[in-house]
C-alpha atoms as a PDB file:
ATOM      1  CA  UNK A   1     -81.680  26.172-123.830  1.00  0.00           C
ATOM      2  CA  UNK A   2     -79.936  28.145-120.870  1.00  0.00           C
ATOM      3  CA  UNK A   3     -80.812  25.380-118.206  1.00  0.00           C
ATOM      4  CA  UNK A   4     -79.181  22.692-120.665  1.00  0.00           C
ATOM      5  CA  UNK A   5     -76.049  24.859-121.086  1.00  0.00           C
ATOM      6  CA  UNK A   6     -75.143  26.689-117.497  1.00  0.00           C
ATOM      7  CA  UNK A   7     -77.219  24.328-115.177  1.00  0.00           C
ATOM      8  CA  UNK A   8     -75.647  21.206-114.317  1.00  0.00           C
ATOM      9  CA  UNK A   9     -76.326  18.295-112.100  1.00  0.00           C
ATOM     10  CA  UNK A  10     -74.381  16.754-109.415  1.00  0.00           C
ATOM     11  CA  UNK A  11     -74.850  13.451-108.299  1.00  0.00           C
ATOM     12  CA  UNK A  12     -73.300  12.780-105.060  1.00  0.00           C
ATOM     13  CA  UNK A  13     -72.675   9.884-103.606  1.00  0.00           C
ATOM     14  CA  UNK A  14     -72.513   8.888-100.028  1.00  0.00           C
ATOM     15  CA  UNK A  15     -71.927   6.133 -97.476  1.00  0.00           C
ATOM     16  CA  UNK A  16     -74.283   8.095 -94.892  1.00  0.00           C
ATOM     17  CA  UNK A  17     -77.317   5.276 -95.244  1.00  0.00           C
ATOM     18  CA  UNK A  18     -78.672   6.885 -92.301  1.00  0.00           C
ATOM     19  CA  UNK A  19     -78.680  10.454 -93.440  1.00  0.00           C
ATOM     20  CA  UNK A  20     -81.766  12.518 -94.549  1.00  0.00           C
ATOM     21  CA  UNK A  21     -80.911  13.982 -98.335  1.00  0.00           C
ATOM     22  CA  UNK A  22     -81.374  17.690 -96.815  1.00  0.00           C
ATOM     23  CA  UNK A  23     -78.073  16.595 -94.466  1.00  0.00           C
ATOM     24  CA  UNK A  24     -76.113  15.088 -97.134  1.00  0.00           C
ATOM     25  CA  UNK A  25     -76.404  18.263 -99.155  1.00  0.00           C
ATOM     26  CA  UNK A  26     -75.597  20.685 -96.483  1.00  0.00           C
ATOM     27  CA  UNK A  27     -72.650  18.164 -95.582  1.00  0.00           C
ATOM     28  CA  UNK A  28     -71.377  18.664 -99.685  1.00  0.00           C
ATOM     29  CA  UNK A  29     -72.178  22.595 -99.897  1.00  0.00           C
ATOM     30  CA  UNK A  30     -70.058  22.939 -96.164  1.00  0.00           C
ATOM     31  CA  UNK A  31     -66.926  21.943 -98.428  1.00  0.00           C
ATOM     32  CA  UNK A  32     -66.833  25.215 -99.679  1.00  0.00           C
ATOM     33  CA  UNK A  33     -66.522  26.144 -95.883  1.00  0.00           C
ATOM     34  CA  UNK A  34     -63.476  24.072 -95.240  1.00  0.00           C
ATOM     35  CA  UNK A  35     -61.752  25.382 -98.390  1.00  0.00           C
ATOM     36  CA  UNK A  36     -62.422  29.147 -97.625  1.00  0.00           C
ATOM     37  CA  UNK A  37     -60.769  28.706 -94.063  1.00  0.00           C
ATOM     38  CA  UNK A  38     -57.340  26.865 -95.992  1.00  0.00           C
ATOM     39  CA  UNK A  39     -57.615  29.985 -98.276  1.00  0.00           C
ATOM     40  CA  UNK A  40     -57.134  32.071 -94.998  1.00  0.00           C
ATOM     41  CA  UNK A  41     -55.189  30.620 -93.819  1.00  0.00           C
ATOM     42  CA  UNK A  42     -52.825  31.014 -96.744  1.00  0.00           C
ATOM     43  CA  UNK A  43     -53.724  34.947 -96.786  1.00  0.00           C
ATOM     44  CA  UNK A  44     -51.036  37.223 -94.783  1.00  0.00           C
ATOM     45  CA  UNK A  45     -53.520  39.679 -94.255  1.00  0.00           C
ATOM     46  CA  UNK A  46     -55.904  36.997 -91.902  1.00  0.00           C
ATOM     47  CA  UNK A  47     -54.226  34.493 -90.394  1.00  0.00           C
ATOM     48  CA  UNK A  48     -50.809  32.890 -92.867  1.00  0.00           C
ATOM     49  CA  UNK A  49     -49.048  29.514 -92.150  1.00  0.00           C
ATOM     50  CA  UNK A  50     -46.186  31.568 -93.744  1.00  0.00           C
ATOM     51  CA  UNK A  51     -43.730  32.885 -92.985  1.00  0.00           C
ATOM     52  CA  UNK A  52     -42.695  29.304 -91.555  1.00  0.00           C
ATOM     53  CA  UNK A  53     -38.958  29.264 -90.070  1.00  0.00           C
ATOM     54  CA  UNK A  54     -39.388  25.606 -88.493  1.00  0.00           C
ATOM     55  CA  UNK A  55     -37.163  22.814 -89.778  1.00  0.00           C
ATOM     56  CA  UNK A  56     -38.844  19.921 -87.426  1.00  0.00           C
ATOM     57  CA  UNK A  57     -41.471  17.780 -87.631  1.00  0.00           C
ATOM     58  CA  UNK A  58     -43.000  18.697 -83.927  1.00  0.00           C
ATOM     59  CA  UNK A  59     -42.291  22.813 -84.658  1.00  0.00           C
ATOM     60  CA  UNK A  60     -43.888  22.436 -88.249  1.00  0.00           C
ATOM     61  CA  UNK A  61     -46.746  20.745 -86.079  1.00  0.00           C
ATOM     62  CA  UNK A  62     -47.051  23.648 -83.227  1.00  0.00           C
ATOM     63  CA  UNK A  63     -46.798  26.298 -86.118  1.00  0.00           C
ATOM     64  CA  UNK A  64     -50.066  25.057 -88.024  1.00  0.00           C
ATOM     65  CA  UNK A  65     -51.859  24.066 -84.638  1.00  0.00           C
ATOM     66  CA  UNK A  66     -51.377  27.581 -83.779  1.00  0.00           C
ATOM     67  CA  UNK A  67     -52.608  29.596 -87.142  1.00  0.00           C
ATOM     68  CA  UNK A  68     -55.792  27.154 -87.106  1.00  0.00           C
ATOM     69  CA  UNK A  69     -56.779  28.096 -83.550  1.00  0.00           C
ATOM     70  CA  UNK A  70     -56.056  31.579 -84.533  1.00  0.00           C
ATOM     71  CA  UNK A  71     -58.012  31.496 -87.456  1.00  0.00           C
ATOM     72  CA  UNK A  72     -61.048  29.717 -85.064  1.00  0.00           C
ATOM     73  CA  UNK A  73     -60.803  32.218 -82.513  1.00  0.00           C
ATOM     74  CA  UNK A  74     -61.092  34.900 -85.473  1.00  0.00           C
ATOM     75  CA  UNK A  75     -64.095  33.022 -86.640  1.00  0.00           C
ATOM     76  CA  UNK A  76     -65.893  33.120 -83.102  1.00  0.00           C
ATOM     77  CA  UNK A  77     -65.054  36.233 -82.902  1.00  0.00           C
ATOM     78  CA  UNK A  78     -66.729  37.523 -86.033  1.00  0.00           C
ATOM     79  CA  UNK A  79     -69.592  35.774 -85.035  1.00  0.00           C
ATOM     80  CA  UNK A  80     -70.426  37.441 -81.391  1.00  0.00           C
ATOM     81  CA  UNK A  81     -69.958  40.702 -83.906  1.00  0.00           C
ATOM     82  CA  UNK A  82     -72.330  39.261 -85.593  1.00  0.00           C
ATOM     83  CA  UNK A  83     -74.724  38.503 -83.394  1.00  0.00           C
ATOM     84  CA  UNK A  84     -74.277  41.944 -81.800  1.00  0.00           C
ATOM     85  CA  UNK A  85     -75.140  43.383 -84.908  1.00  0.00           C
ATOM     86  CA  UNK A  86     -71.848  44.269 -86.723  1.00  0.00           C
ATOM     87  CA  UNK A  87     -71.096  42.381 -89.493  1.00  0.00           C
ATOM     88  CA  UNK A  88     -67.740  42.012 -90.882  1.00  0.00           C
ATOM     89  CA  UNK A  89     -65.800  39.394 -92.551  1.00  0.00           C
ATOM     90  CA  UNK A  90     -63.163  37.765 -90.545  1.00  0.00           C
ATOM     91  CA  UNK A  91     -60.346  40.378 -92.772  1.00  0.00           C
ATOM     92  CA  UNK A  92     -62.121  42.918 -91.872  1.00  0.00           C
ATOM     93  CA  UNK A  93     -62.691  42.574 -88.245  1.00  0.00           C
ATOM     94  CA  UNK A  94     -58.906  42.006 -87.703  1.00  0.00           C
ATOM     95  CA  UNK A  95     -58.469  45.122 -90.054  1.00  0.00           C
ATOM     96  CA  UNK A  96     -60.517  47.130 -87.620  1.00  0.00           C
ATOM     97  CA  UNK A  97     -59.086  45.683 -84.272  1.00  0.00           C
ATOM     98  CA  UNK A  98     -56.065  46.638 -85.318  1.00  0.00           C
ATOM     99  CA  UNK A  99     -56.532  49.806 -86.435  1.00  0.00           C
ATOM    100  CA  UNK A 100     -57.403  50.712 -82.370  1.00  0.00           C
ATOM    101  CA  UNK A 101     -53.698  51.563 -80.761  1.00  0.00           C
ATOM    102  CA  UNK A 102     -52.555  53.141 -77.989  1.00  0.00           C
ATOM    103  CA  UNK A 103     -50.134  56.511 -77.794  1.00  0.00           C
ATOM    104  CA  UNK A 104     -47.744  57.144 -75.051  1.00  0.00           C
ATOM    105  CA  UNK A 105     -47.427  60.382 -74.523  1.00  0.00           C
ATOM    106  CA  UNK A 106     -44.247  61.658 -72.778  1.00  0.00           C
ATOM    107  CA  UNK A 107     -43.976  64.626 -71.071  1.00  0.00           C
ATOM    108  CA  UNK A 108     -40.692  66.407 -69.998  1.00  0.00           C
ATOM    109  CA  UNK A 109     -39.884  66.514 -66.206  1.00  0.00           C
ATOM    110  CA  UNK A 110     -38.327  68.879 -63.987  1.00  0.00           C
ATOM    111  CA  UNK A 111     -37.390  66.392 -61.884  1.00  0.00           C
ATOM    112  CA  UNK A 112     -36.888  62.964 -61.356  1.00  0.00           C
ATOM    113  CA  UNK A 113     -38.869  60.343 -63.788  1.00  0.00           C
ATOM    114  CA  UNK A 114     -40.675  62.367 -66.973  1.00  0.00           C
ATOM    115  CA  UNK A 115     -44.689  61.727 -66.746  1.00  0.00           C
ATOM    116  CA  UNK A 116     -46.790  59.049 -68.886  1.00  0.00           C
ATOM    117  CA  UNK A 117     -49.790  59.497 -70.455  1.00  0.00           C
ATOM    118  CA  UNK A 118     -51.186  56.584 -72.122  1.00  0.00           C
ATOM    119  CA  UNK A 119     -54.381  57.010 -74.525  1.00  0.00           C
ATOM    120  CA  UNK A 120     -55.773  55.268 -76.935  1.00  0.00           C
ATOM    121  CA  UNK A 121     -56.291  57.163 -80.830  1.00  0.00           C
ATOM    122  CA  UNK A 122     -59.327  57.518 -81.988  1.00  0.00           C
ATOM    123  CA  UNK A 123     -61.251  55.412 -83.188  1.00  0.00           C
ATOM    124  CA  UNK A 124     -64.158  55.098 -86.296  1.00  0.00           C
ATOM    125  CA  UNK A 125     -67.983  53.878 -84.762  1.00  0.00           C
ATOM    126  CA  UNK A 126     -67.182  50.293 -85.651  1.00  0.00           C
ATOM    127  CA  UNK A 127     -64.228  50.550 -83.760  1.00  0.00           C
ATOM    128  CA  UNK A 128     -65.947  51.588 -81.018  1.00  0.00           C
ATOM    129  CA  UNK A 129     -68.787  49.046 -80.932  1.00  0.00           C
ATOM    130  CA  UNK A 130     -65.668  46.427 -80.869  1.00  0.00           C
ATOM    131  CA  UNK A 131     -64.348  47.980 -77.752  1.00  0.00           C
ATOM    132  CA  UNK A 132     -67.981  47.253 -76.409  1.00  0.00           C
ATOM    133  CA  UNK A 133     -68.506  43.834 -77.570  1.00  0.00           C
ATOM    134  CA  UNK A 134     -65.025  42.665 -77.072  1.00  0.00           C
ATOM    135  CA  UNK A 135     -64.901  44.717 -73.602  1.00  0.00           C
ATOM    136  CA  UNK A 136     -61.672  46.056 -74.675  1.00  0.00           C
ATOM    137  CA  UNK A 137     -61.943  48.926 -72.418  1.00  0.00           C
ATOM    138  CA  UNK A 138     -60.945  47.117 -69.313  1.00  0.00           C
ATOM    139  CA  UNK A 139     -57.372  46.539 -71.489  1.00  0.00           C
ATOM    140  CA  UNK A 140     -57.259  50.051 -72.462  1.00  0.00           C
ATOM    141  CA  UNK A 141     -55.332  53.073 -70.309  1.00  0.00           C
ATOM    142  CA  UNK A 142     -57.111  54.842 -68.116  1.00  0.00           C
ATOM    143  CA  UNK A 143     -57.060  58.313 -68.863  1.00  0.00           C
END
């Protein structure tokens, strides 16, 4: 009774002659892929196609080029976290990477130019294993 009502088939159908049926599935369950990343890339807080303040053709063009390499680079990214043993979703890696900023600290002179400190706040564990995977710390201010 519960197979005939919430299980349903699928048939799907294919010019791939050539492909073994294990292929032709994983091609048909990848869709879901494809439509996750378009999600993202309509979600402000990963990578959004909007704002868009282009009116022409070859701007329009440059504008989505750009948020789909950003969105692949996030990808890649989120993968050598994963395969460093972190993982995060691709919302939540960019959460965390931008959570790590830097304070300028300026103190008064008596004299000439005031002095610079530049340091970075603190950060949470995970932050800190992305400075080490990401090698972040070369970018950082030496303190």
């Amino acid at each position: 009774m519960l197979e005939a009502e919430l299980f349903g088939k699928r048939i799907l159908v294919t010019n791939r002659d050539s492909w073994p049926i294990a292929d032709v599935v994983a091609a048909y369950r990848s869709q879901s892929d494809a439509e996750f990343g378009f999600r993202q890339l309509k979600d402000p807080a990963v990578v959004s196609f909007s704002p868009m303040h282009h009116s022409t053709d070859q701007t329009i063009r440059v504008h989505v080029y750009t948020c789909v390499l950003a969105l692949q680079i996030a990808h890649l990214m989120r993968r050598q976290a994963t395969h460093a043993g972190l993982n995060l979703s691709v919302r939540e890696l960019l959460t965390q990477l931008g959570g790590i900023q830097e304070t300028v600290l300026i103190y008064p002179s008596t004299g000439g130019r005031p002095k610079t400190r530049h340091q970075l706040t603190e950060t949470s564990p995970q932050q800190q294993k992305l400075i080490e995977i990401f090698d972040l710390q070369r970018w950082a201010p030496q303190t």
